[in-house]
C-alpha atoms as a PDB file:
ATOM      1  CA  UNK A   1      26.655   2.255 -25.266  1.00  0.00           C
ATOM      2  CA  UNK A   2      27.417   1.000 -28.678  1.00  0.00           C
ATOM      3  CA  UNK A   3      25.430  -1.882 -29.157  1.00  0.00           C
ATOM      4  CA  UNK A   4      28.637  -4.541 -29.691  1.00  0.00           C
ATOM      5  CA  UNK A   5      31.851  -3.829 -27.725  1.00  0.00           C
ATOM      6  CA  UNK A   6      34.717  -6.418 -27.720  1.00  0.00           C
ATOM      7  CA  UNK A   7      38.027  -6.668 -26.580  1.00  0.00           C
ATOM      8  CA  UNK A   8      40.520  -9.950 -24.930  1.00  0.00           C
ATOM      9  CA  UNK A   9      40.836 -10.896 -21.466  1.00  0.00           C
ATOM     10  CA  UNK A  10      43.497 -13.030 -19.484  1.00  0.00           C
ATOM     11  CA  UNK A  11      42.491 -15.282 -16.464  1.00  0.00           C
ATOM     12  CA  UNK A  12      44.130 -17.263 -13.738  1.00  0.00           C
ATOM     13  CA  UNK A  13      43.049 -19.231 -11.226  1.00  0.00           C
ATOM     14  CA  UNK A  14      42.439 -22.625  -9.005  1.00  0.00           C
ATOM     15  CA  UNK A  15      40.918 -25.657 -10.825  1.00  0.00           C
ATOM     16  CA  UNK A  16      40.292 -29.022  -9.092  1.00  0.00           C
ATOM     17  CA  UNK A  17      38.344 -32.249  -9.986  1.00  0.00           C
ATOM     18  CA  UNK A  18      35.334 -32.953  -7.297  1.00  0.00           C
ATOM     19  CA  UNK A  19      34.920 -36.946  -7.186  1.00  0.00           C
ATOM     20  CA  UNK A  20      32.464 -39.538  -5.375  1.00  0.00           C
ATOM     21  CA  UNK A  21      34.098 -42.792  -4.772  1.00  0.00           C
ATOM     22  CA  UNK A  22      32.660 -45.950  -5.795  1.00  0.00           C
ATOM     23  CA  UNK A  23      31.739 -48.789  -3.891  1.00  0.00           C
ATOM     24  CA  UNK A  24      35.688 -49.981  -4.718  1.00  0.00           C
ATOM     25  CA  UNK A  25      37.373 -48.046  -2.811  1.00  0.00           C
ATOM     26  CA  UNK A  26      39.176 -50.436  -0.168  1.00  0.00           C
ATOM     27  CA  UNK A  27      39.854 -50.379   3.407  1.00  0.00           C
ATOM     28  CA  UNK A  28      42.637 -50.836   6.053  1.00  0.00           C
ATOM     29  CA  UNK A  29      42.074 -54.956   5.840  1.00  0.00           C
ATOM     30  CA  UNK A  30      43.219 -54.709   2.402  1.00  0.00           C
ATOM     31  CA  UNK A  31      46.640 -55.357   1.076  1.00  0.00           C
ATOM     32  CA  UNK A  32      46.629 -55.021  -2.515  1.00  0.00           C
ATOM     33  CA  UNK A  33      48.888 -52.548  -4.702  1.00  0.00           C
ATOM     34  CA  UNK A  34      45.825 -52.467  -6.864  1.00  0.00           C
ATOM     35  CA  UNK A  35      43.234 -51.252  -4.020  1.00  0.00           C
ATOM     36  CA  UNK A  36      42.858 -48.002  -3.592  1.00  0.00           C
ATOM     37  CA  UNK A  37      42.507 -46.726   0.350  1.00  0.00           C
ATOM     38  CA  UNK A  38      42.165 -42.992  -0.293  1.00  0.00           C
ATOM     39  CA  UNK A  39      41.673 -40.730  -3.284  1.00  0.00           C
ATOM     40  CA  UNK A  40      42.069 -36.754  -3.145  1.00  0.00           C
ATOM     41  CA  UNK A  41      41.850 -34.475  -5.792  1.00  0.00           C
ATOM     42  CA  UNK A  42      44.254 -31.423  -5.537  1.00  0.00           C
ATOM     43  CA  UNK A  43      44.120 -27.760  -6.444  1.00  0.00           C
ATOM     44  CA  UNK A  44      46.319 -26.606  -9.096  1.00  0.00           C
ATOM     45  CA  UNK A  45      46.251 -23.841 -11.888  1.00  0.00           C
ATOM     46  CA  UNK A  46      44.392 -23.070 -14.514  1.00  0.00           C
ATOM     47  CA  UNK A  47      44.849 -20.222 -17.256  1.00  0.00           C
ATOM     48  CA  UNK A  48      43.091 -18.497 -19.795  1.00  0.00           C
ATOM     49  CA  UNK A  49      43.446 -16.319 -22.812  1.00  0.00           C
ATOM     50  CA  UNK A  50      40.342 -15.297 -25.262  1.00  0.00           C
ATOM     51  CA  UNK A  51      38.061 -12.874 -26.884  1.00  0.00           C
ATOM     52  CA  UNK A  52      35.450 -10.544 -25.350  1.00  0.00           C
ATOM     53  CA  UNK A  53      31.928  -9.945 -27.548  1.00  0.00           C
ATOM     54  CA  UNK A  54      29.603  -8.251 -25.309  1.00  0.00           C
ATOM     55  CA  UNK A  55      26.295  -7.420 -26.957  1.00  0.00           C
ATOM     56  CA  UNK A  56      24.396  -4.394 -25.112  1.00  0.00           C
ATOM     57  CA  UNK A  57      20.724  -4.892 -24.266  1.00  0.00           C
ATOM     58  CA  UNK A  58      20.633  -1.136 -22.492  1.00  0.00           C
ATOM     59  CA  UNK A  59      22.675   0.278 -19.813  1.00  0.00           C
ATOM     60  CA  UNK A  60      21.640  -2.216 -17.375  1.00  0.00           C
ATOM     61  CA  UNK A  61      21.761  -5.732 -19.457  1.00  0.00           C
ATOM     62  CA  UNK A  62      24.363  -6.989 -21.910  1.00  0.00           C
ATOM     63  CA  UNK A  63      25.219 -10.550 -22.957  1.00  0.00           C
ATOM     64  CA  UNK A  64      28.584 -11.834 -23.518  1.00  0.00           C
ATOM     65  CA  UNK A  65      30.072 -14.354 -25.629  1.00  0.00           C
ATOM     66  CA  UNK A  66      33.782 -15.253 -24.815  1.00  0.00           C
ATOM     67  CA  UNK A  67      35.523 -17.716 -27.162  1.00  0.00           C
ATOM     68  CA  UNK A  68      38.626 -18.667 -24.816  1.00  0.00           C
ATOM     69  CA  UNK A  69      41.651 -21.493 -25.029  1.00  0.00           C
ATOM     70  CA  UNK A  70      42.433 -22.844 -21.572  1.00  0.00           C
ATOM     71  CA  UNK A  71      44.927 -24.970 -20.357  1.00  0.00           C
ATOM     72  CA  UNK A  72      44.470 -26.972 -17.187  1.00  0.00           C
ATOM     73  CA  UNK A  73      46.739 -29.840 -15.362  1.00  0.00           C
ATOM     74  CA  UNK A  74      44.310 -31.378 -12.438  1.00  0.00           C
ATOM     75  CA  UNK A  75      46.023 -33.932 -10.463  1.00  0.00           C
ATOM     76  CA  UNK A  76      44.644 -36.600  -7.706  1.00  0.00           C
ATOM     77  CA  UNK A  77      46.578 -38.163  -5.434  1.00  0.00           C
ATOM     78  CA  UNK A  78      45.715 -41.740  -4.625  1.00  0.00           C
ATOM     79  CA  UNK A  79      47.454 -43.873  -2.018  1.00  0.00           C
ATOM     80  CA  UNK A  80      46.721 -47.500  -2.366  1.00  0.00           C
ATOM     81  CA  UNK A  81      46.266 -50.989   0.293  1.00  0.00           C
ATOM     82  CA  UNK A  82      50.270 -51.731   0.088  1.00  0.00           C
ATOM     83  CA  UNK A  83      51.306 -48.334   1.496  1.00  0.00           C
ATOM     84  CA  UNK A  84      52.383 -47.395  -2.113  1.00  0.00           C
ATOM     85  CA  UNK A  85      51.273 -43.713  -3.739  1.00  0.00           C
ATOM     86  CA  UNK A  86      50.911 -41.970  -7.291  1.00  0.00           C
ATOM     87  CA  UNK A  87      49.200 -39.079  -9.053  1.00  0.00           C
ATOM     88  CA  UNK A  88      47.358 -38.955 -11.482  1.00  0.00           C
ATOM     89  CA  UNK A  89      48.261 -35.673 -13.693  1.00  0.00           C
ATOM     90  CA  UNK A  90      45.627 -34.935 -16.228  1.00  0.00           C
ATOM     91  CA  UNK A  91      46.578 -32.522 -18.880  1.00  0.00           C
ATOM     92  CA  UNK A  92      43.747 -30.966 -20.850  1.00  0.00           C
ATOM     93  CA  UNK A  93      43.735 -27.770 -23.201  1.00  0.00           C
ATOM     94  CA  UNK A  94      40.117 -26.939 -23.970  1.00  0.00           C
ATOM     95  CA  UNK A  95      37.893 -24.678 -26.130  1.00  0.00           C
ATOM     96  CA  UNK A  96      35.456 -23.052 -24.167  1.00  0.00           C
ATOM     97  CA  UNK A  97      32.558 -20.711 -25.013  1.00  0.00           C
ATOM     98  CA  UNK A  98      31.070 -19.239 -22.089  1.00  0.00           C
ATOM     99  CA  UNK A  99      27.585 -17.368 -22.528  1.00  0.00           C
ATOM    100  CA  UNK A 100      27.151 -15.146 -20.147  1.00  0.00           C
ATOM    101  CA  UNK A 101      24.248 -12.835 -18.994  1.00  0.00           C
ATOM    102  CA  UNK A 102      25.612  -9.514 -17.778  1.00  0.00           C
ATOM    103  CA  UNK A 103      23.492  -7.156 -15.172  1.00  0.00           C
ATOM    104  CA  UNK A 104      25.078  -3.558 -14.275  1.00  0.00           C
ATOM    105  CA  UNK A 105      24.946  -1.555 -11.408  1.00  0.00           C
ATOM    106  CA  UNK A 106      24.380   2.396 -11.855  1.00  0.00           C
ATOM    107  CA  UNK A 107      27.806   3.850 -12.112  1.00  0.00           C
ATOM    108  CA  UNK A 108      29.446   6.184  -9.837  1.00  0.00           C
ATOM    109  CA  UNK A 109      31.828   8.014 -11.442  1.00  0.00           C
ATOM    110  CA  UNK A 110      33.759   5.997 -14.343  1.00  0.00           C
ATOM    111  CA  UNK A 111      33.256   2.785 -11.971  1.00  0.00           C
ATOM    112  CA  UNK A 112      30.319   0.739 -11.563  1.00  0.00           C
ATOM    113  CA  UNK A 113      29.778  -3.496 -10.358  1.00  0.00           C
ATOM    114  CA  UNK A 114      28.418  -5.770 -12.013  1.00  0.00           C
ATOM    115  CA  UNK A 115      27.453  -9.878 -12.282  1.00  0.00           C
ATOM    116  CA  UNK A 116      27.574 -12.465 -14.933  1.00  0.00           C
ATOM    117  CA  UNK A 117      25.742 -15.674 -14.597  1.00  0.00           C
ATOM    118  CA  UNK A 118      25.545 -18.467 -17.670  1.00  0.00           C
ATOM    119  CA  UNK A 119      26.902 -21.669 -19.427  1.00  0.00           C
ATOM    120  CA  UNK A 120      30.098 -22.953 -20.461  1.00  0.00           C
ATOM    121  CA  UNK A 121      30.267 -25.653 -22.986  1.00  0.00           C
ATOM    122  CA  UNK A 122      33.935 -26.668 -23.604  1.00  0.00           C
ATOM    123  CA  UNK A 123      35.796 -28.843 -26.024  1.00  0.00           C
ATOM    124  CA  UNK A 124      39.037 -30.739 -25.593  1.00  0.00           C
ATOM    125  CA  UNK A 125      41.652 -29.790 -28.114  1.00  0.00           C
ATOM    126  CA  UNK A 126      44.766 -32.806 -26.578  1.00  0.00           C
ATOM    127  CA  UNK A 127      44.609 -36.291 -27.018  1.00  0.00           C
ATOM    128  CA  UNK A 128      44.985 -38.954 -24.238  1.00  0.00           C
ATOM    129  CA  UNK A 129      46.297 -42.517 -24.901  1.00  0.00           C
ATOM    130  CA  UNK A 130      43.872 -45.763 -23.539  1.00  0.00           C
ATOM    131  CA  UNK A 131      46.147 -48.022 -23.894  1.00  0.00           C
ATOM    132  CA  UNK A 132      48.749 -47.029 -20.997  1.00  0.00           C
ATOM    133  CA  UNK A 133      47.247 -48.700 -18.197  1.00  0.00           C
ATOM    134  CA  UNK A 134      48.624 -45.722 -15.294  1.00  0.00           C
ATOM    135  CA  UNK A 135      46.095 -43.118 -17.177  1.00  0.00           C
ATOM    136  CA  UNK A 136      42.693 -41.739 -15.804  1.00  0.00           C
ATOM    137  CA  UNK A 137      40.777 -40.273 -18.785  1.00  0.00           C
ATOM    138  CA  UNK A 138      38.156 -37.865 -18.847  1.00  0.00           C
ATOM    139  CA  UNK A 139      35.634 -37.276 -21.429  1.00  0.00           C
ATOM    140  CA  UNK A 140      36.162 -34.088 -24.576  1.00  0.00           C
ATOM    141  CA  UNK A 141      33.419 -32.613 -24.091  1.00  0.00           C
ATOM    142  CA  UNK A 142      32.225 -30.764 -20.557  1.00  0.00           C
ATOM    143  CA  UNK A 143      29.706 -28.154 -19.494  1.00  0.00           C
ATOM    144  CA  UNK A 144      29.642 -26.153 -16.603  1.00  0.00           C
ATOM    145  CA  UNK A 145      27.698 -23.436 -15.214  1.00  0.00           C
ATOM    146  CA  UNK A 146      29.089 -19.716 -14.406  1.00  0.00           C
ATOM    147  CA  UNK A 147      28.423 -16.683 -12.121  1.00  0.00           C
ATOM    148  CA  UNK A 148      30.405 -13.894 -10.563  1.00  0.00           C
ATOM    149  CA  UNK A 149      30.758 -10.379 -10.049  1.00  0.00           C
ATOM    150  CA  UNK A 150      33.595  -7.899 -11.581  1.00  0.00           C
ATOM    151  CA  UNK A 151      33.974  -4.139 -11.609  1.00  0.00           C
ATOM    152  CA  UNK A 152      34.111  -2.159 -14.739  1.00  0.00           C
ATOM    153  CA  UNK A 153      36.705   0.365 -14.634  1.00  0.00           C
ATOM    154  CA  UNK A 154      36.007   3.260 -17.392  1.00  0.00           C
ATOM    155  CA  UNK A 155      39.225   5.239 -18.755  1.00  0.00           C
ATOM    156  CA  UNK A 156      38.949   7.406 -22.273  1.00  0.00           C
ATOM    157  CA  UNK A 157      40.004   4.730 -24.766  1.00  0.00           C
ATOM    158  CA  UNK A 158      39.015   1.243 -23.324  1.00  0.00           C
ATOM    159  CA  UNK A 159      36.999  -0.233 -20.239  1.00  0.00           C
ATOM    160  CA  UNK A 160      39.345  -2.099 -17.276  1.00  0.00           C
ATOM    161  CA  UNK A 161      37.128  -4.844 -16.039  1.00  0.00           C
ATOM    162  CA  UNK A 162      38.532  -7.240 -13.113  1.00  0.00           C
ATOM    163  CA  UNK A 163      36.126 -10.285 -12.435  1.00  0.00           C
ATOM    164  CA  UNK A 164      35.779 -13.055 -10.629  1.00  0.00           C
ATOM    165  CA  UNK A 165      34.033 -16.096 -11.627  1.00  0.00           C
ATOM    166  CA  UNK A 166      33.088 -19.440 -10.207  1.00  0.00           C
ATOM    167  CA  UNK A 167      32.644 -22.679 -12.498  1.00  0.00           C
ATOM    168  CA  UNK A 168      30.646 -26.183 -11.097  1.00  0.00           C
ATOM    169  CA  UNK A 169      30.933 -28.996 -14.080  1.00  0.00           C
ATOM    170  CA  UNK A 170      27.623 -30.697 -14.746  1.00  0.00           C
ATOM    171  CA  UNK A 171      28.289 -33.382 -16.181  1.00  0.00           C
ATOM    172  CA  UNK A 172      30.379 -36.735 -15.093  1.00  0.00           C
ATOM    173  CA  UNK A 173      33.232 -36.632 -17.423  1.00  0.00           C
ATOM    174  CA  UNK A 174      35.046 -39.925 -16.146  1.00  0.00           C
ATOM    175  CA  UNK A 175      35.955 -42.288 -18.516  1.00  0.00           C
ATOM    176  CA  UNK A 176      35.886 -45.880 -16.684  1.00  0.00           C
ATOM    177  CA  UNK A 177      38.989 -47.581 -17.910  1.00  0.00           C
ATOM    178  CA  UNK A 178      38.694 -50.181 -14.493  1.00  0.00           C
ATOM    179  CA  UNK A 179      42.260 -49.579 -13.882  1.00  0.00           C
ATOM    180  CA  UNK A 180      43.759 -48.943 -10.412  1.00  0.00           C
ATOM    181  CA  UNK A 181      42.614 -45.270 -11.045  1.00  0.00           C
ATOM    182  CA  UNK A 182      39.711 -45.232 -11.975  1.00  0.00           C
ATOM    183  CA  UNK A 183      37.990 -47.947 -10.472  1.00  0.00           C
ATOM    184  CA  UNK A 184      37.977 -46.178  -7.112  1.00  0.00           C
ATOM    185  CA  UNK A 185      35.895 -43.504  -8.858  1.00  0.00           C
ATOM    186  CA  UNK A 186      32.203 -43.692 -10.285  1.00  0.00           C
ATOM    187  CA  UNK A 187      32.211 -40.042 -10.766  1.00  0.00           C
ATOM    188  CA  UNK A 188      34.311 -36.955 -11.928  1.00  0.00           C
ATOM    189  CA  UNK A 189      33.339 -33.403 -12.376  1.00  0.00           C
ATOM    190  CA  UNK A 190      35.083 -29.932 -12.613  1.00  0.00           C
ATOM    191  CA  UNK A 191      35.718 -26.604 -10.443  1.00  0.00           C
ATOM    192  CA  UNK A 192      37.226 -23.506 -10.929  1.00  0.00           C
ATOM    193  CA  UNK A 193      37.522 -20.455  -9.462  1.00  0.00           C
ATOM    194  CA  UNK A 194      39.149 -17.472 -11.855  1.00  0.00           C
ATOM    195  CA  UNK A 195      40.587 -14.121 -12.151  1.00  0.00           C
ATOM    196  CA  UNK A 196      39.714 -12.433 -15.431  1.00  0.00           C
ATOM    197  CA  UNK A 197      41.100  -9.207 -16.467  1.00  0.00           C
ATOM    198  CA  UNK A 198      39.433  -7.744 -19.626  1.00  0.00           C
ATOM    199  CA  UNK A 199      39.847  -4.884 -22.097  1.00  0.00           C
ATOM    200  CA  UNK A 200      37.195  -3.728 -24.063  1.00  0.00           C
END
């Protein structure tokens, strides 16, 4: 129960985009190549590699602070009036800081559950270029709220901690280019769902 224990942790897990169409989108009496019929964002993988600082209130409360690089390649799939297709594959690597508030369960044995709940600001560290016209850009800056649950896992040297964690984006982080991709689009926002494994 030292009052600052830190550590790393590696995470893995399913990221997707959630959009609302805009007003647009096209329908089956349209024949353009540039009119989009149907847009669907698509789960793909996410992963994560960063620092654990977790500040101990008492044996029930702790905050944690968890600098972390992620990398993340989100693609929609858009088929368009003229029968045509494409995806749009958008490659970010971001800076996060999640700040998390940490509540433990009594533990039984070296075991014991717990569940995290807090923000995530995060900070895009890649560069996207405006002026090819087949790009969807998203903003540099996102923030997203956090909860889940873990189990921490107590063995002589170091703590074991599995958890699970859910992400929802807050904010609309569509940039609106009014190209074919993004004009179907009036908003964009991020979820994830991760594995962490830490060692502390």
């Amino acid at each position: 129960m030292k009052f600052l224990n830190y550590g790393f942790f590696i995470g893995a897990g399913s990221t997707k985009y959630i959009g609302e169409h805009s007003n647009a989108l096209g329908t089956s009496a349209d024949t353009s190549s540039n009119t989009s019929l149907l847009v669907t964002p698509k789960n793909s993988i996410g992963l994560s590699l960063g620092f654990v600082m977790n500040f101990n209130l008492n044996r029930t409360w702790g905050i944690r602070l968890l600098p972390t690089y992620s990398i993340y390649e989100r693609n929609i799939d858009y088929l368009f009036a003229d029968s045509s297709s494409t995806t749009a594959v958008v490659a970010t690597n971001m800076v996060e800081v999640p700040l998390l508030l940490k509540y433990r369960s009594q533990l039984r044995g070296t075991k014991g559950m717990y569940l995290v709940a807090g923000v995530k600001p995060a900070f895009s560290v890649s560069a996207q270029k405006a002026e090819d016209k087949e790009i969807l850009r998203v903003a540099n800056t996102n923030i997203s709220i956090e909860y889940g649950f873990g189990f921490d896992v107590y063995f002589s040297f170091f703590r074991f901690s599995p958890e699970i964690r859910f992400s929802h984006g807050l904010g609309n982080i569509l940039i609106q280019d009014n190209n074919r991709l993004s004009t179907p689009l009036q908003r964009l926002s991020t979820h994830n769902v991760t594995l962490y494994l830490h060692f502390e």
